[in-house]
Protein backbone atom coordinates (compact mmCIF):
# COMPACT_ATOMS: atom_id res chain seq x y z
CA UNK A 1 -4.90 -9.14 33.08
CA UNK A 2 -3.15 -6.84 30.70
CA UNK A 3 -4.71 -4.59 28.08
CA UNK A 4 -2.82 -4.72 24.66
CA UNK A 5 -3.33 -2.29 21.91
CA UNK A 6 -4.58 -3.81 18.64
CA UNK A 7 -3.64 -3.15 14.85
CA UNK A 8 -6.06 -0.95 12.54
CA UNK A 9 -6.11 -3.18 9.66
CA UNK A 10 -7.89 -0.75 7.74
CA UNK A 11 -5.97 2.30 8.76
CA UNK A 12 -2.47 0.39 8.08
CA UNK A 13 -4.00 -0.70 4.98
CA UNK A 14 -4.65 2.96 3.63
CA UNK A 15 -1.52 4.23 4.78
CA UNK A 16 0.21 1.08 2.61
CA UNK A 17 -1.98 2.53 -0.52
CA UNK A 18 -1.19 5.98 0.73
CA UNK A 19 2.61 5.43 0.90
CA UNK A 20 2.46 3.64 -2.76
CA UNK A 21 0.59 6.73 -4.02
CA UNK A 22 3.08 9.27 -2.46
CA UNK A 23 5.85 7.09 -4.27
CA UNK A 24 4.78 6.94 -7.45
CA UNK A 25 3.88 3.65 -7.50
CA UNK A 26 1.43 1.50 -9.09
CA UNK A 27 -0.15 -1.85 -7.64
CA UNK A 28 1.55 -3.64 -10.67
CA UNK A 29 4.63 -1.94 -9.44
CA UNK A 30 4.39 -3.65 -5.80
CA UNK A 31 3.26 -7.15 -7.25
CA UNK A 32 6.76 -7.44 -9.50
CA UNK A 33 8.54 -5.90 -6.72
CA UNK A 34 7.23 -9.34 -4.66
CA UNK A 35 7.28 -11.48 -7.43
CA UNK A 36 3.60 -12.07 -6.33
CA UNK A 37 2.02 -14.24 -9.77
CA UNK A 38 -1.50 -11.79 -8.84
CA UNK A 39 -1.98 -8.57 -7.01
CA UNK A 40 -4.31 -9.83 -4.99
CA UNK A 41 -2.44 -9.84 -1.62
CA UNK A 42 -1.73 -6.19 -2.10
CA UNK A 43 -5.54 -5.39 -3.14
CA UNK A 44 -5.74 -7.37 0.66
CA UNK A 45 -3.73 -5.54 2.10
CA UNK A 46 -4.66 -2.17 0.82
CA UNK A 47 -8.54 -3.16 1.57
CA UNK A 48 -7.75 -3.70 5.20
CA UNK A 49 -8.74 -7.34 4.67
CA UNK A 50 -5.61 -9.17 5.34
CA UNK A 51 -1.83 -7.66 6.62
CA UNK A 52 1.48 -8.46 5.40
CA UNK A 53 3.44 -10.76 6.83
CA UNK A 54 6.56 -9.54 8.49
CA UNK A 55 9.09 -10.50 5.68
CA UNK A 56 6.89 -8.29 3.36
CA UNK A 57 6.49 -5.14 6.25
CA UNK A 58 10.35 -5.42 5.94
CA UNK A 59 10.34 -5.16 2.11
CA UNK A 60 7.81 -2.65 1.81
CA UNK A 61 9.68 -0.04 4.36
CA UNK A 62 12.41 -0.67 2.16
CA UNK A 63 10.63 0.35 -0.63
CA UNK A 64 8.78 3.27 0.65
CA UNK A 65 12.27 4.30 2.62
CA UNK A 66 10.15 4.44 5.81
CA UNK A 67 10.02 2.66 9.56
CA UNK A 68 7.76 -0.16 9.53
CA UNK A 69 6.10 1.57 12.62
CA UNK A 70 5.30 4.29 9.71
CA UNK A 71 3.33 1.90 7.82
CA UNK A 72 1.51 0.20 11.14
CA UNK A 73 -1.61 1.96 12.38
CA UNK A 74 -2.39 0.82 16.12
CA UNK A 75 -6.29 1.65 16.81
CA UNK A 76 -6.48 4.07 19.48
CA UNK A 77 -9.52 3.48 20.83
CA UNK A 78 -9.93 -0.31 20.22
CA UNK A 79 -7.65 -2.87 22.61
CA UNK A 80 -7.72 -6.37 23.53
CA UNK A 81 -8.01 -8.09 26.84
CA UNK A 82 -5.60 -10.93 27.74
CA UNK A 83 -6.02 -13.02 30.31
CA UNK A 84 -8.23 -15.53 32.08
């Protein structure tokens, strides 16, 4: 049985809403940057409720000129069991 550490949704969430902040940036900003036709996936993402696929981590590291471990908040004190 191994003991894997889990993603903070809403920590990575605030730091993607932190890191927009920080550069300026508006939520409009992001969506055109996408090409997304609402900003709801960033309001998602921002909110904790849903995360950004991979192809978008990529984009948005590039954007905020960070690591996409910078923008990735592993919970601490929360992990998940795997196994039978």
């Amino acid at each position: 049985m191994f003991t894997m550490p889990a993603i903070d949704m809403v920590g990575t969430g605030k730091k993607i809403a932190d890191l927009r902040k920080s550069a300026g940036m508006t939520v409009k900003d992001l969506q055109d940057i996408f090409g997304f036709a609402t900003p709801n996936a960033i309001y998602k993402w921002q909110h904790g409720t849903a995360m950004p696929t991979l192809d978008n981590l990529v984009i948005l590291a590039a954007v905020f000129d960070v690591a996409i471990d910078d923008i990735i908040v592993v919970a601490a004190d929360v992990s998940v069991q795997i196994g039978a």
